[in-house]
C-alpha atoms as a PDB file:
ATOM      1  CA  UNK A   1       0.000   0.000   0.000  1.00  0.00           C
ATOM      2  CA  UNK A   2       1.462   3.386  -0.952  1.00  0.00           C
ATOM      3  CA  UNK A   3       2.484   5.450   1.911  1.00  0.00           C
ATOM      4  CA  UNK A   4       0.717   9.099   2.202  1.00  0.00           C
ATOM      5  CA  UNK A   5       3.715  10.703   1.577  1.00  0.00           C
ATOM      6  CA  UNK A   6       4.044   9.297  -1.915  1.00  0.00           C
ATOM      7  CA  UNK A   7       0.032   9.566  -2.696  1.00  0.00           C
ATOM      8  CA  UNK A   8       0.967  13.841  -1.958  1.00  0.00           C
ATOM      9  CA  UNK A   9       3.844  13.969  -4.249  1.00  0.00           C
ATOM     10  CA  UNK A  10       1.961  12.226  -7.341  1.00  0.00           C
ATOM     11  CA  UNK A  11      -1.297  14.533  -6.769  1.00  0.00           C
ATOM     12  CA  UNK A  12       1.281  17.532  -6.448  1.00  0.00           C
ATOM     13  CA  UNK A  13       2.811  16.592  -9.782  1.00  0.00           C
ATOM     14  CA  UNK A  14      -0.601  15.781 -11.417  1.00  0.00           C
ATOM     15  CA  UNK A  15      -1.606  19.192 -10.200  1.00  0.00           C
ATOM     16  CA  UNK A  16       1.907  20.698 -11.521  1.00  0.00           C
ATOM     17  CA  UNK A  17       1.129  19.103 -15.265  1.00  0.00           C
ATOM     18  CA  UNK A  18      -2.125  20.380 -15.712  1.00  0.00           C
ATOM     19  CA  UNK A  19      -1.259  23.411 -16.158  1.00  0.00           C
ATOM     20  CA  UNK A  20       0.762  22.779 -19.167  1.00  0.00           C
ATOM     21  CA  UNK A  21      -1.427  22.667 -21.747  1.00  0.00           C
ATOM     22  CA  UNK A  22      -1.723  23.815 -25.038  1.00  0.00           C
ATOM     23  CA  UNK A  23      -3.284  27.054 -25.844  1.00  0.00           C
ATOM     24  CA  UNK A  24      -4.374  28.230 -29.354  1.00  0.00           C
ATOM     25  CA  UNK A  25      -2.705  31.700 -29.184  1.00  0.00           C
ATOM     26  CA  UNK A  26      -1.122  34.186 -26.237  1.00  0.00           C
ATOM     27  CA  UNK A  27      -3.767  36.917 -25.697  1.00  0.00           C
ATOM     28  CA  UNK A  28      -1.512  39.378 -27.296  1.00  0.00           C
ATOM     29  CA  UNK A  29      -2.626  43.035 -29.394  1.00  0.00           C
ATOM     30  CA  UNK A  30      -0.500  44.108 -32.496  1.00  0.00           C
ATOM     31  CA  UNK A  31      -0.103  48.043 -32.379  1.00  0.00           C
ATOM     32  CA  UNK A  32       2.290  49.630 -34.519  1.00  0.00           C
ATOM     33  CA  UNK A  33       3.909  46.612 -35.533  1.00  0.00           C
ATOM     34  CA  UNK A  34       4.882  45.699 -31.548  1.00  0.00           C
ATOM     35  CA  UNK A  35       3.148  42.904 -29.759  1.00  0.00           C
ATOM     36  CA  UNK A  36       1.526  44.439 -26.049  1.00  0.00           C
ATOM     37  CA  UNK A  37       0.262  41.835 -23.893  1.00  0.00           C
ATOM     38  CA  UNK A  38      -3.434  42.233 -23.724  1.00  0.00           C
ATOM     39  CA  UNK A  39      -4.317  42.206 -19.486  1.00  0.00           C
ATOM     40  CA  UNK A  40      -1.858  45.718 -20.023  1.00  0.00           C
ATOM     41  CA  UNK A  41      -4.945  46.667 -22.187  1.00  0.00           C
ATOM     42  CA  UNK A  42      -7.674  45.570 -19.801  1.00  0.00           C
ATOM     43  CA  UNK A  43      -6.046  47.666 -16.733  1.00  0.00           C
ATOM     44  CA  UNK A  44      -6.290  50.902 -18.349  1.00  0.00           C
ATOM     45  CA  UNK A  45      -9.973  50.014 -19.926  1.00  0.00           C
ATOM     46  CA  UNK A  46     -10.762  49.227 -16.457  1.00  0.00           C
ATOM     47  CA  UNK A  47      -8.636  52.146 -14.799  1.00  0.00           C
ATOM     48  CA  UNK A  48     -10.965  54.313 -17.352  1.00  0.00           C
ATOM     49  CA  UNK A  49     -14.406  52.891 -16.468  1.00  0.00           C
ATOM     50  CA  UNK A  50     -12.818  53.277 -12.798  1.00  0.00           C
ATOM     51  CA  UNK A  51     -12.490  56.917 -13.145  1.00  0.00           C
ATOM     52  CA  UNK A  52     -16.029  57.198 -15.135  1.00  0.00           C
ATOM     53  CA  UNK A  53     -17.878  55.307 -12.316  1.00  0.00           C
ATOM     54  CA  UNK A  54     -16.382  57.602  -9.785  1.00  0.00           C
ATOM     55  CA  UNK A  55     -17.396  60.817 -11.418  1.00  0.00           C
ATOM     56  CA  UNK A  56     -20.923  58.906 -11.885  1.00  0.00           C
ATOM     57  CA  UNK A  57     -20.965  58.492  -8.264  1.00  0.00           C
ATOM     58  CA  UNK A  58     -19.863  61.565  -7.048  1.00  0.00           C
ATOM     59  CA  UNK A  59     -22.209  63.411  -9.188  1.00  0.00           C
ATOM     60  CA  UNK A  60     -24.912  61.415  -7.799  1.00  0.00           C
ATOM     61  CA  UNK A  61     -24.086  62.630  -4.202  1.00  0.00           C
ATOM     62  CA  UNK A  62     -23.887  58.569  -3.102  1.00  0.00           C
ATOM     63  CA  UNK A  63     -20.242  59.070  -2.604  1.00  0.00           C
ATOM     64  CA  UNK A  64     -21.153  59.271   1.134  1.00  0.00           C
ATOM     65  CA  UNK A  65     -22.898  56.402   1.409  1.00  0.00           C
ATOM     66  CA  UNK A  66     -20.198  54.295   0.520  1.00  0.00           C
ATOM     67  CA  UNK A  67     -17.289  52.376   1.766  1.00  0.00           C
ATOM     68  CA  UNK A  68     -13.720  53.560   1.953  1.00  0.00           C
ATOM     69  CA  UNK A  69     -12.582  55.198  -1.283  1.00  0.00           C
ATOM     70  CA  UNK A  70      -9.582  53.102  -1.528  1.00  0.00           C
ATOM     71  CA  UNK A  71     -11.159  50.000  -1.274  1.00  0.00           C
ATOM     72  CA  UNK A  72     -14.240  50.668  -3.807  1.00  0.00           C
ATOM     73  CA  UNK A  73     -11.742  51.986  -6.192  1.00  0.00           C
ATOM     74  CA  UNK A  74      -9.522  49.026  -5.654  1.00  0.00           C
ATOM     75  CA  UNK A  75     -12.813  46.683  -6.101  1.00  0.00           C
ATOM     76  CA  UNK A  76     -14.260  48.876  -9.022  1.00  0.00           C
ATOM     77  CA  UNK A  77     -10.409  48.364 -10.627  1.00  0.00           C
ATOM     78  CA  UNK A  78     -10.304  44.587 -10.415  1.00  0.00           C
ATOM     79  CA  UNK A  79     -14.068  43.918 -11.442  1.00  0.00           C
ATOM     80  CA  UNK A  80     -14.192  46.204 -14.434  1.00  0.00           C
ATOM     81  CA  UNK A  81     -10.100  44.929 -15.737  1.00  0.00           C
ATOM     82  CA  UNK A  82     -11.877  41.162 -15.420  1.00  0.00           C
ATOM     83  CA  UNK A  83     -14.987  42.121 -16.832  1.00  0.00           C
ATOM     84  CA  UNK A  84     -13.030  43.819 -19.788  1.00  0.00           C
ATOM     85  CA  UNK A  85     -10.588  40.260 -20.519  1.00  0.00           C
ATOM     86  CA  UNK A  86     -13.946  37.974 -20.265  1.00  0.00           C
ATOM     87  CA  UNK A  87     -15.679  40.190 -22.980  1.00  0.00           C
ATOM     88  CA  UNK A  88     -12.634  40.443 -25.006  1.00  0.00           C
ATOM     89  CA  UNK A  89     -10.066  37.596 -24.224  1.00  0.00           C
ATOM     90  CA  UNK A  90     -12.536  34.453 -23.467  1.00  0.00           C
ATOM     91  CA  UNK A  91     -11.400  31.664 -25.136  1.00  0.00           C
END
């Protein structure tokens, strides 16, 4: 009977190989003849629809009613940047 020591190491390396597979193509964006990679792309989309929803806010007077700036900004920042690669960059 295999010992639980050697059961951990081959899950570990099954884990380890999974994430080798093939993809079709690097998410990559041609612009002026120079390859960017494209999550550069999504950060300042989302940095942009950041800024937007703040004025939004603001301009709605509900900047009060919310939690800390940083941490809505922070949270606005990461779910527009993924929103932006899953309507773009889904495979």
């Amino acid at each position: 009977m295999p010992s639980l020591k050697f059961n951990f190491i081959l899950l570990s390396i099954g884990l380890l190989v999974t994430g080798c597979q093939m993809k079709p193509h690097s998410p990559t964006l041609d612009v002026l003849g120079s390859y960017f990679p494209a999550w550069i792309f999504c950060i300042l989309l989302g940095l942009a629809m950041t800024l937007v929803a703040r004025q939004l806010l603001i301009g709605f007077k509900l900047r009060p009613h919310l939690p800390p700036a940083p941490v809505l900004y922070v949270c606005l920042l990461i779910v527009f940047t993924l929103a932006v690669w899953l309507a773009f960059f889904k495979n």
